[in-house]
C-alpha atoms as a PDB file:
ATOM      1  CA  UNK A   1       7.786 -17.571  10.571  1.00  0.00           C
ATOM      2  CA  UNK A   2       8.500 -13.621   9.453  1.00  0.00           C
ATOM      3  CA  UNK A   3       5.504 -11.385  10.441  1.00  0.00           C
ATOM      4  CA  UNK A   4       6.503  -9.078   7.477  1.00  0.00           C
ATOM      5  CA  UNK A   5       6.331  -9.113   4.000  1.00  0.00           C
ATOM      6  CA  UNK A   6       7.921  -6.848   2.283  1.00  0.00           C
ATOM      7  CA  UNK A   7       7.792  -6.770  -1.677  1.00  0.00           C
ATOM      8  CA  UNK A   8       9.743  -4.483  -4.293  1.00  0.00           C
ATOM      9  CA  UNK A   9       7.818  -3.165  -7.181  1.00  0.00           C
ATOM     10  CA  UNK A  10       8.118  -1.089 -10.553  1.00  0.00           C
ATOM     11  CA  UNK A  11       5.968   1.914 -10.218  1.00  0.00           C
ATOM     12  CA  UNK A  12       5.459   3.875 -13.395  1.00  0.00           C
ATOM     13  CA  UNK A  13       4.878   7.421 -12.162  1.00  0.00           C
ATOM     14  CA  UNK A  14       1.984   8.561 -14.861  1.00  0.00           C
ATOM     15  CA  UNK A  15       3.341  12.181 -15.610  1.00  0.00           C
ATOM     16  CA  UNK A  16       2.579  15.090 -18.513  1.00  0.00           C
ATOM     17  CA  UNK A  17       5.705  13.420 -20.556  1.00  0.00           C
ATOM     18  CA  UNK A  18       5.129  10.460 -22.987  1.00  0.00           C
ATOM     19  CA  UNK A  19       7.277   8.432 -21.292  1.00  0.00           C
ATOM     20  CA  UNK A  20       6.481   7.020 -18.124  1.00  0.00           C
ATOM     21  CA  UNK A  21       9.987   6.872 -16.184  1.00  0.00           C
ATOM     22  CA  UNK A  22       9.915   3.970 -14.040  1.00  0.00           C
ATOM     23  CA  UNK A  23      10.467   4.600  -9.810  1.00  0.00           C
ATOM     24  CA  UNK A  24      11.296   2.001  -7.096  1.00  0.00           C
ATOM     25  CA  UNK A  25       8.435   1.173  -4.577  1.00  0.00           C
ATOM     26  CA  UNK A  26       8.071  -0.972  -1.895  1.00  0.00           C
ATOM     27  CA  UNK A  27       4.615  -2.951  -1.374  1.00  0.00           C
ATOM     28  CA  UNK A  28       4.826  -3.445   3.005  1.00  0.00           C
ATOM     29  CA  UNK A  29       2.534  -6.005   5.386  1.00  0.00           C
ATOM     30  CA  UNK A  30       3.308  -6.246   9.001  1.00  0.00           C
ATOM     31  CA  UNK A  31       1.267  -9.219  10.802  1.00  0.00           C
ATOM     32  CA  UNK A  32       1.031  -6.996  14.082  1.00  0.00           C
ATOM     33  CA  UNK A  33      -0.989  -4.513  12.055  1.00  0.00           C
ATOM     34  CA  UNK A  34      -3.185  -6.610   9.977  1.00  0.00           C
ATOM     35  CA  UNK A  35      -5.013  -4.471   8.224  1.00  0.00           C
ATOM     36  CA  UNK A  36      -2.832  -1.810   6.876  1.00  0.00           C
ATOM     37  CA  UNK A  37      -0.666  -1.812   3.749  1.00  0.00           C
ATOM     38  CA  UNK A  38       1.869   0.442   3.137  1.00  0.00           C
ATOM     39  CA  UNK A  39       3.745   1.215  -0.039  1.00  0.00           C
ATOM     40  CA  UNK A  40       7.183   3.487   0.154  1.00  0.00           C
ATOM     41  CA  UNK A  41       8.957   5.697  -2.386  1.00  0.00           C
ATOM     42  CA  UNK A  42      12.391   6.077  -1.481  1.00  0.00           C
ATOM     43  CA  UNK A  43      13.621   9.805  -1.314  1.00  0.00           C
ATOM     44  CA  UNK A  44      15.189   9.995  -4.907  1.00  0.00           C
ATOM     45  CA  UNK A  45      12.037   9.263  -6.264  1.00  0.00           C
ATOM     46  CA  UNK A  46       9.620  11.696  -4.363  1.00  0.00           C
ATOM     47  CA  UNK A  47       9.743  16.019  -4.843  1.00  0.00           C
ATOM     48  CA  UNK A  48      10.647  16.765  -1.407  1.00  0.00           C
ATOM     49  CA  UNK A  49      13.667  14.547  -1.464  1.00  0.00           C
ATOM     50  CA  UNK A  50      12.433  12.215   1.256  1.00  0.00           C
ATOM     51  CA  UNK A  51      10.946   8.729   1.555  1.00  0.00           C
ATOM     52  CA  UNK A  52       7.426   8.866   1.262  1.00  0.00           C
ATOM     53  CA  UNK A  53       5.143   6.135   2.804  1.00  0.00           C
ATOM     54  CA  UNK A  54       0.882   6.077   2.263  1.00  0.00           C
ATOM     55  CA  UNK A  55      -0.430   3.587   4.277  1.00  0.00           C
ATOM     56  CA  UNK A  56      -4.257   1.807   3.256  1.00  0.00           C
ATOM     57  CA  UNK A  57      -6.081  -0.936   3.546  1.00  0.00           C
ATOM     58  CA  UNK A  58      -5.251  -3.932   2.324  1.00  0.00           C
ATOM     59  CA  UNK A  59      -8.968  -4.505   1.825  1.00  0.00           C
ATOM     60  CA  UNK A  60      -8.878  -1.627  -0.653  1.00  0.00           C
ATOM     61  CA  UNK A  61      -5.845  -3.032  -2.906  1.00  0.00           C
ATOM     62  CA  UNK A  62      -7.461  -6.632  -3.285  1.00  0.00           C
ATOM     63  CA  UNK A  63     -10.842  -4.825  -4.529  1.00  0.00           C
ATOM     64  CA  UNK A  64      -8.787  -2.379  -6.720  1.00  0.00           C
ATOM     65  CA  UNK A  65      -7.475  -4.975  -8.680  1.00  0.00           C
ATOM     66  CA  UNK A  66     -10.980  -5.834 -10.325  1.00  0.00           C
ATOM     67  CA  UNK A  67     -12.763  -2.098  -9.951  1.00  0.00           C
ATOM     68  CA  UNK A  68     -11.887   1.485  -8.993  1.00  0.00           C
ATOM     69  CA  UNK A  69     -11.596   1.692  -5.353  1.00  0.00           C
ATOM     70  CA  UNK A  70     -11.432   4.553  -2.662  1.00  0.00           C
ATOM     71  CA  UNK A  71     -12.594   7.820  -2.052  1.00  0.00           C
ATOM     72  CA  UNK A  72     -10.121   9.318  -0.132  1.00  0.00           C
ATOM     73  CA  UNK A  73      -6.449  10.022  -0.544  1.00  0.00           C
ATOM     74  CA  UNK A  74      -5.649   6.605  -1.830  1.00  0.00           C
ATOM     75  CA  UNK A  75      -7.841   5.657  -4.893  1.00  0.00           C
ATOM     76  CA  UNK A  76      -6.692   2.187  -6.842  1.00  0.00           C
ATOM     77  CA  UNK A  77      -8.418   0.876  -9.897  1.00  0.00           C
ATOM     78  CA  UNK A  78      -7.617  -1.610 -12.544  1.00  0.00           C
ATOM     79  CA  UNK A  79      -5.662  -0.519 -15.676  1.00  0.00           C
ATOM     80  CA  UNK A  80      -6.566  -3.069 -17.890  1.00  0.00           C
ATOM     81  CA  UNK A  81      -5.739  -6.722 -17.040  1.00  0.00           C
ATOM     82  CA  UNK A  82      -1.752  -6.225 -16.343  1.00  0.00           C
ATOM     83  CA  UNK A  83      -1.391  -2.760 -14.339  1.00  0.00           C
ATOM     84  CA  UNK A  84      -3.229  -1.452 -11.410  1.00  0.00           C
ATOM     85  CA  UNK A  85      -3.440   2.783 -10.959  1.00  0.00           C
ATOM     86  CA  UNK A  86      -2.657   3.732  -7.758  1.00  0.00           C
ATOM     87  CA  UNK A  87      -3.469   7.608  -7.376  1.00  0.00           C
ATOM     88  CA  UNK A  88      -2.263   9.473  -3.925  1.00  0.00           C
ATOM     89  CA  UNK A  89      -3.747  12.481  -3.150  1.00  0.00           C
ATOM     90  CA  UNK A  90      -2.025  14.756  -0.832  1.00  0.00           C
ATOM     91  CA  UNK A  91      -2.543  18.871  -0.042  1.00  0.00           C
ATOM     92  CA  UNK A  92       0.443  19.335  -2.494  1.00  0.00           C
ATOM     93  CA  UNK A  93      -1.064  17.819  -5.306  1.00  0.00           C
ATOM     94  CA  UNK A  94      -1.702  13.831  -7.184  1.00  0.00           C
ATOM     95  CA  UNK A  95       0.755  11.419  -7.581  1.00  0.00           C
ATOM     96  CA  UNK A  96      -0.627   8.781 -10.028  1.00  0.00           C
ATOM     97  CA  UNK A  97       1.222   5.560 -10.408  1.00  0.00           C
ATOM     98  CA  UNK A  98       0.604   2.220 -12.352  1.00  0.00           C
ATOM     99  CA  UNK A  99       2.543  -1.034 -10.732  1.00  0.00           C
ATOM    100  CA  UNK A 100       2.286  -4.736 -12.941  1.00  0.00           C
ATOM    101  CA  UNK A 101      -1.217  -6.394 -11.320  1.00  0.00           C
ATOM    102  CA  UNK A 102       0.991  -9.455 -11.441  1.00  0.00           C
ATOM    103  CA  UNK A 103       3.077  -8.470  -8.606  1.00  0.00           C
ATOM    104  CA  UNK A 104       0.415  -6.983  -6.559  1.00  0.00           C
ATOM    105  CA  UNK A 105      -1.434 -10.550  -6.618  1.00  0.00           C
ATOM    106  CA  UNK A 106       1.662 -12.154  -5.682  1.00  0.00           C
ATOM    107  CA  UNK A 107       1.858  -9.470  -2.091  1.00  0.00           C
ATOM    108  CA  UNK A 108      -1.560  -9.871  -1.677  1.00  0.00           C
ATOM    109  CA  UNK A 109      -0.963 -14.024  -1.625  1.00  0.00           C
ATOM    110  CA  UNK A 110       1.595 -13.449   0.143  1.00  0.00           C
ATOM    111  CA  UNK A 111       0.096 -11.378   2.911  1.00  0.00           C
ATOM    112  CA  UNK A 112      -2.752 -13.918   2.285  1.00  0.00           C
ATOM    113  CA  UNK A 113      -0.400 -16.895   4.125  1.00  0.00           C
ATOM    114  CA  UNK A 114       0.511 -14.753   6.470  1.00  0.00           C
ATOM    115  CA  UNK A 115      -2.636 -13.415   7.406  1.00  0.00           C
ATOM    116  CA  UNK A 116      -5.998 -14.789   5.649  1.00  0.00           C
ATOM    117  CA  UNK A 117      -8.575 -12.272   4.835  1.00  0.00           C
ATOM    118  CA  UNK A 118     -11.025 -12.458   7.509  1.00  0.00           C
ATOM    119  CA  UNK A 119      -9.038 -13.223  10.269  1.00  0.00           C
ATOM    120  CA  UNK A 120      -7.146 -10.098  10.994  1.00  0.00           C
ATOM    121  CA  UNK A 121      -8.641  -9.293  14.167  1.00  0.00           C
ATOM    122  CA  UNK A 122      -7.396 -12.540  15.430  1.00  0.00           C
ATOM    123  CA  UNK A 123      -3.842 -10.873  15.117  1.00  0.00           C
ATOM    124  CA  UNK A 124      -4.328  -7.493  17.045  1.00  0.00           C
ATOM    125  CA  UNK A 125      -3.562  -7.017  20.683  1.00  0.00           C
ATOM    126  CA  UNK A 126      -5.874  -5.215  22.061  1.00  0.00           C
ATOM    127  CA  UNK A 127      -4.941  -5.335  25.532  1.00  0.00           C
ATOM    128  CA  UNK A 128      -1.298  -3.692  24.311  1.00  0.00           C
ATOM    129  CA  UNK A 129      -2.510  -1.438  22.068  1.00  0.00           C
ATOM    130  CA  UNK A 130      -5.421   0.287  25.081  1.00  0.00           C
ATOM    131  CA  UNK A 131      -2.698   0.335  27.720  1.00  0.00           C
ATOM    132  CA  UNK A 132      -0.339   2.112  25.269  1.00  0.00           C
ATOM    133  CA  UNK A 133      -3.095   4.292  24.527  1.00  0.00           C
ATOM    134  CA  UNK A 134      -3.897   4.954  28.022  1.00  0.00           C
ATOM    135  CA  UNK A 135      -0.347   5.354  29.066  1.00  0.00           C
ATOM    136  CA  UNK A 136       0.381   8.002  26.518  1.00  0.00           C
ATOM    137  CA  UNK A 137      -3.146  10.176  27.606  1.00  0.00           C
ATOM    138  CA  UNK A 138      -1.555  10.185  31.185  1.00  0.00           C
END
């Protein structure tokens, strides 16, 4: 069985133009960090020219899909029934997008086999992760 999931997605970048133009994304769960989500822009897509990758909690994307979520630099709320907003805040400034709710549910099943909410810890090593940790302070 993979320990990844790794999902494509349509981001809408929400921008000062009418038209939202429509970016590539990648929706990311690794098993071996159970916790995390990540979501990737590829480098076309991003100002600086180079793949961008937020990582959060998957905890916050399952509650952002029925209420706003998040204080920090990742904020997710419900647009409506059929989008999510995903805003990323960064010292450079707000990128605010809006992915399809329906493929965000699908992920979050997904990562949901793989991993069933409330059970994460039973998938971290501890005992590798405080030796590397100890290892690297030496």
């Amino acid at each position: 069985m993979s320990t990844v999931i790794e999902q494509p997605v349509e981001a809408r970048l929400v921008a000062a133009a009418p038209r939202m133009p429509s970016i590539p994304a990648t929706l990311h769960y690794d098993r071996t960090d159970p916790f995390a989500v990540r979501m990737t822009f590829p480098a076309p897509a991003t100002l600086e020219g180079v793949e961008v990758c937020w990582t959060f909690s998957r905890e916050l994307l399952t509650a952002g899909l029925e209420g706003p979520e998040g204080h920090g630099d990742v904020r997710v709320r419900p647009y409506g029934y059929e989008r999510t907003v995903l805003e990323f805040h960064a010292p450079e400034g707000t990128a605010v997008v809006h992915v399809r709710s329906e493929e965000v549910r699908a992920f979050l099943d997904a990562t949901g086999e793989l991993v069933p909410a409330g059970l994460e810890h039973l998938h971290l090593d501890l005992d590798h992760d405080l030796a590397a940790l100890m290892r690297d302070a030496c």
